[in-house]
Protein backbone atom coordinates (compact mmCIF):
# COMPACT_ATOMS: atom_id res chain seq x y z
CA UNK A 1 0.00 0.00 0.00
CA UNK A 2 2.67 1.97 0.72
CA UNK A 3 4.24 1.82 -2.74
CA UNK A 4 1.55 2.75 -4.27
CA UNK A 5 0.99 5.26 -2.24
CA UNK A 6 3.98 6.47 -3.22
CA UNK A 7 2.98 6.96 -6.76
CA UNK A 8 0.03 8.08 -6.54
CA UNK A 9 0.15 10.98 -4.52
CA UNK A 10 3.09 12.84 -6.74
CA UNK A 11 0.57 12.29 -9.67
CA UNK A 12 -2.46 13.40 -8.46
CA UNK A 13 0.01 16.38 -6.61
CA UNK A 14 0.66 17.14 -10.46
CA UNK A 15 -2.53 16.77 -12.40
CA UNK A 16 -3.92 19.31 -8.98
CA UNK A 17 -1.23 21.82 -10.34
CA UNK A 18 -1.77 21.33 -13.94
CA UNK A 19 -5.38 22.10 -13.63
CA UNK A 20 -5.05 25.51 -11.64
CA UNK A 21 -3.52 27.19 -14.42
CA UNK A 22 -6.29 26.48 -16.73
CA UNK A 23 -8.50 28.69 -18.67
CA UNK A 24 -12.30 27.87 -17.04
CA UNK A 25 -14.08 26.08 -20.25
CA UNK A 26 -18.04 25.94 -20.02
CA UNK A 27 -19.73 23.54 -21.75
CA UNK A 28 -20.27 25.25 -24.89
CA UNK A 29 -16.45 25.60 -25.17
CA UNK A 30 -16.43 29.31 -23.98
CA UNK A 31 -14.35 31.04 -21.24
CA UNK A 32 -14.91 35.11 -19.79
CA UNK A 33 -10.87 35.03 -19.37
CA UNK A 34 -8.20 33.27 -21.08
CA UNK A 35 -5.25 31.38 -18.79
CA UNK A 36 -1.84 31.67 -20.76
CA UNK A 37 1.01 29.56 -19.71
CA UNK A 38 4.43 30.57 -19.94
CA UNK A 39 5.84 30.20 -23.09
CA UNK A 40 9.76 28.85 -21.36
CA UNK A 41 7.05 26.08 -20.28
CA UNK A 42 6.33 25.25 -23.95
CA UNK A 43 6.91 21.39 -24.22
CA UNK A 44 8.33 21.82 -27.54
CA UNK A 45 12.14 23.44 -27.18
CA UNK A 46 14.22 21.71 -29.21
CA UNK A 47 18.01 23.75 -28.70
CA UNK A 48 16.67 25.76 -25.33
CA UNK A 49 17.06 28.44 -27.93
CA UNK A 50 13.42 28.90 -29.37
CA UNK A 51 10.11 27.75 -28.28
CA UNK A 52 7.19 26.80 -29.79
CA UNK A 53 7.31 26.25 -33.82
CA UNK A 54 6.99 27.49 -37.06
CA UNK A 55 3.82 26.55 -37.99
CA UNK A 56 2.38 26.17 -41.84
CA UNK A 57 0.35 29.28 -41.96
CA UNK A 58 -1.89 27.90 -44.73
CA UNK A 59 -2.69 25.33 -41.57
CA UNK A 60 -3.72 27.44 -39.41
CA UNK A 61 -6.18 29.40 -41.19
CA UNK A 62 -7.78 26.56 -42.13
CA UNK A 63 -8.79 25.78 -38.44
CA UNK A 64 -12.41 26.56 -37.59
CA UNK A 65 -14.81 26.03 -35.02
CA UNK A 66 -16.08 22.12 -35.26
CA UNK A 67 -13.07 20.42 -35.58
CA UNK A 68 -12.58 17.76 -33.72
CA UNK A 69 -8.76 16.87 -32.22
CA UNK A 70 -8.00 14.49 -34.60
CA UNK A 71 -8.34 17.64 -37.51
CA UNK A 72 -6.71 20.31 -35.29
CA UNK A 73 -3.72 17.48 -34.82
CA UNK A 74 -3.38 16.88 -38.46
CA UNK A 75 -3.26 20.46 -39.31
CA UNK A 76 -0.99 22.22 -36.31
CA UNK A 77 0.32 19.07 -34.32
CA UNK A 78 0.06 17.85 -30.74
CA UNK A 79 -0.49 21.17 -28.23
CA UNK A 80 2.65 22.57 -26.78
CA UNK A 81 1.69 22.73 -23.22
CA UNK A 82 0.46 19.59 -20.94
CA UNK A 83 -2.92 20.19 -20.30
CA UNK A 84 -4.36 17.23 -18.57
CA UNK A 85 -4.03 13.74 -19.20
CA UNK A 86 -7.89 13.32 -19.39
CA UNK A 87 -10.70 14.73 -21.28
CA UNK A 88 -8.83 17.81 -21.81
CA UNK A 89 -11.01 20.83 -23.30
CA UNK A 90 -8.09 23.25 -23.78
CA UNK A 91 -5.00 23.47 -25.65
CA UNK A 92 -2.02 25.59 -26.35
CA UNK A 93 0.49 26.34 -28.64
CA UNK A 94 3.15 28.62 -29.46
CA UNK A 95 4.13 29.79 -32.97
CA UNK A 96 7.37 31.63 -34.30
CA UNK A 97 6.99 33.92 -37.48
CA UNK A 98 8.69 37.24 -39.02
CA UNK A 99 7.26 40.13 -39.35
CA UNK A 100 9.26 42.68 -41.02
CA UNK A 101 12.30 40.89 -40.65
CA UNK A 102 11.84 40.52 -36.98
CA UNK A 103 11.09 37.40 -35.43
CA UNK A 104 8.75 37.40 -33.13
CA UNK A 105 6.37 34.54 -30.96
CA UNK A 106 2.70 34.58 -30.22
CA UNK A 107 0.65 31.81 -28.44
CA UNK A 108 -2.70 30.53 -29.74
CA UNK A 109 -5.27 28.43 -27.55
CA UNK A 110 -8.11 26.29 -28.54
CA UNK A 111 -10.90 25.61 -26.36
CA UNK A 112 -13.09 22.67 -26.87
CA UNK A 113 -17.27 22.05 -26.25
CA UNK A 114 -18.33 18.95 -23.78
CA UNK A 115 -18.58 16.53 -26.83
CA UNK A 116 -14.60 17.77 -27.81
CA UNK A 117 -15.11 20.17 -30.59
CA UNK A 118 -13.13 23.61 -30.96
CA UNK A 119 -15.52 26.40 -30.26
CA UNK A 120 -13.13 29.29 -28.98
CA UNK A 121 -9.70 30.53 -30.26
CA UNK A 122 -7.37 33.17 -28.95
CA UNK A 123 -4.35 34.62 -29.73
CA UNK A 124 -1.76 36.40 -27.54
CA UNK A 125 -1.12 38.94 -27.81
CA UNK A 126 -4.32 39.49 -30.01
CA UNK A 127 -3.75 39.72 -33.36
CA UNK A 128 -0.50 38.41 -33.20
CA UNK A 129 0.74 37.42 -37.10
CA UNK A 130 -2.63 39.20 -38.70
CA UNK A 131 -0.53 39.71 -41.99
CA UNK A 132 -2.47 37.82 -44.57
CA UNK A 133 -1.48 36.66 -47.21
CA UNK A 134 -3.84 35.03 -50.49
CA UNK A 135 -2.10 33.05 -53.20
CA UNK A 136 -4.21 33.55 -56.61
CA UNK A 137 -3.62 30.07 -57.34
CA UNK A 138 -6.53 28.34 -54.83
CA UNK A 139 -8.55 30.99 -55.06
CA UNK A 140 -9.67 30.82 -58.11
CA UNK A 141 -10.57 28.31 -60.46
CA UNK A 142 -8.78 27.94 -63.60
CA UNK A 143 -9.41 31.02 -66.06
CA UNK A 144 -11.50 32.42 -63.72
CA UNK A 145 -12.24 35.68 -62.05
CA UNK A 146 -15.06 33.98 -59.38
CA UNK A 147 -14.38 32.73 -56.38
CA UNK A 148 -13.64 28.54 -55.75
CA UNK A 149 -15.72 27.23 -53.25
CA UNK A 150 -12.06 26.62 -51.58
CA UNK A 151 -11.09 30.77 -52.30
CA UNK A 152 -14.78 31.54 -50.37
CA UNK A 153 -13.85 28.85 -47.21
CA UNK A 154 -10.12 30.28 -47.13
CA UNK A 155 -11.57 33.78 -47.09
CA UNK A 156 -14.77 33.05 -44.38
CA UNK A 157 -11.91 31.48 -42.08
CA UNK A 158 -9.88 34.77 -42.30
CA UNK A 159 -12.96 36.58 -41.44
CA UNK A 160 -13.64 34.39 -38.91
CA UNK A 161 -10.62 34.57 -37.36
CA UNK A 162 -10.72 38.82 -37.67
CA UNK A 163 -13.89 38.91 -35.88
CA UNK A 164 -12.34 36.12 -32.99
CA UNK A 165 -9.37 38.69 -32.36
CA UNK A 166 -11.99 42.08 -32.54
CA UNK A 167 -10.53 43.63 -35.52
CA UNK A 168 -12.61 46.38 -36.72
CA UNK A 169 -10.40 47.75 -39.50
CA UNK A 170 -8.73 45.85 -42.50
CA UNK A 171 -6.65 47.34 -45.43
CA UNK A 172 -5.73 45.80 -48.05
C-alpha cells in the first residue's frame, strides 16, 4: 500500500497543479478570461534556444470552429503545453513567425465544447501574425475571375478569425 501510495500521490500532486492554471471552459467551449502559460514552459524546445514552432500558416487558417482533435492534430500538431491527461477541453500552442524581418512569438489556444469540438480561439497577444497573405492560385478556379468554393472557405476562415481577435479595420 505503501508503494503505491507512493505513486500516486506525486501524480495526483501534479494533475492538482496542472489544472489551476487552466483557462475555465463551459460547456459550450467558452471562457470570460483566457489562462496563458508561460511560453519557457512550452513542451516543444528543441536547442533551449526557441520555443514553440513554425507553424504552416496555410494550416492554421484553415482551423475553424467544429473540428474535432484528430483535424486540429493533423493540421498544427500535438499542443505545446500539458494540459491534462484526461478529457482535456483546452489546448495551447506557441508559434514563431517574421514580421518585417523581426522574429517574433505569439501563443494561440483552442478551447473545446463537452462533446470535444473547438468552439473558442485566442491569440496572444491578439492579433498576433494578422498579416495575410492570399495566393491567386486556390482561389480561383482555372481562367477564372469567381471565387472557388475553396477561395470563399479560405476567405470566411480569415474573417472568422478577424472577428475572434476584434478587428474592426482591415486594409488591403
Amino acid at each position: 500500500m505503501k508503494k503505491i501510495a507512493r505513486y500516486v500521490l506525486p501524480l495526483a500532486a501534479v494533475m492538482a497543479l496542472t489544472g489551476c492554471r487552466l483557462s475555465d471552459v463551459k460547456a459550450d467551449g467558452t471562457t470570460d478570461e483566457p489562462v496563458w502559460p508561460k511560453i519557457e514552459d512550452a513542451g516543444v524546445n528543441y536547442s533551449g534556444s526557441q520555443y514553440g514552432i513554425w507553424p504552416n500558416w496555410d494550416n492554421v487558417r484553415m482551423i475553424e470552429k467544429g473540428m474535432n482533435k484528430d483535424q486540429l492534430y493533423y493540421l498544427i500538431g500535438r499542443p505545446h503545453h500539458l494540459e491534462g491527461l484526461f478529457a482535456v477541453r483546452e489546448w495551447d500552442y506557441v508559434f514563431n513567425y517574421r514580421q518585417n524581418g523581426v522574429h517574433k512569438i505569439c501563443q494561440y489556444k483552442v478551447l473545446f465544447d463537452k462533446d470535444m469540438n473547438a468552439q473558442s480561439f485566442f491569440w496572444n497577444p491578439v492579433g498576433c501574425n494578422n498579416q495575410y497573405e492570399l495566393s491567386g492560385d486556390f482561389l480561383f478556379d482555372f481562367d477564372s475571375a469567381t471565387l472557388s468554393s475553396q477561395g470563399k472557405s479560405v476567405i470566411d476562415g480569415i474573417i472568422g478569425g478577424l472577428k475572434t481577435q476584434g478587428v474592426s479595420a482591415v486594409v488591403v
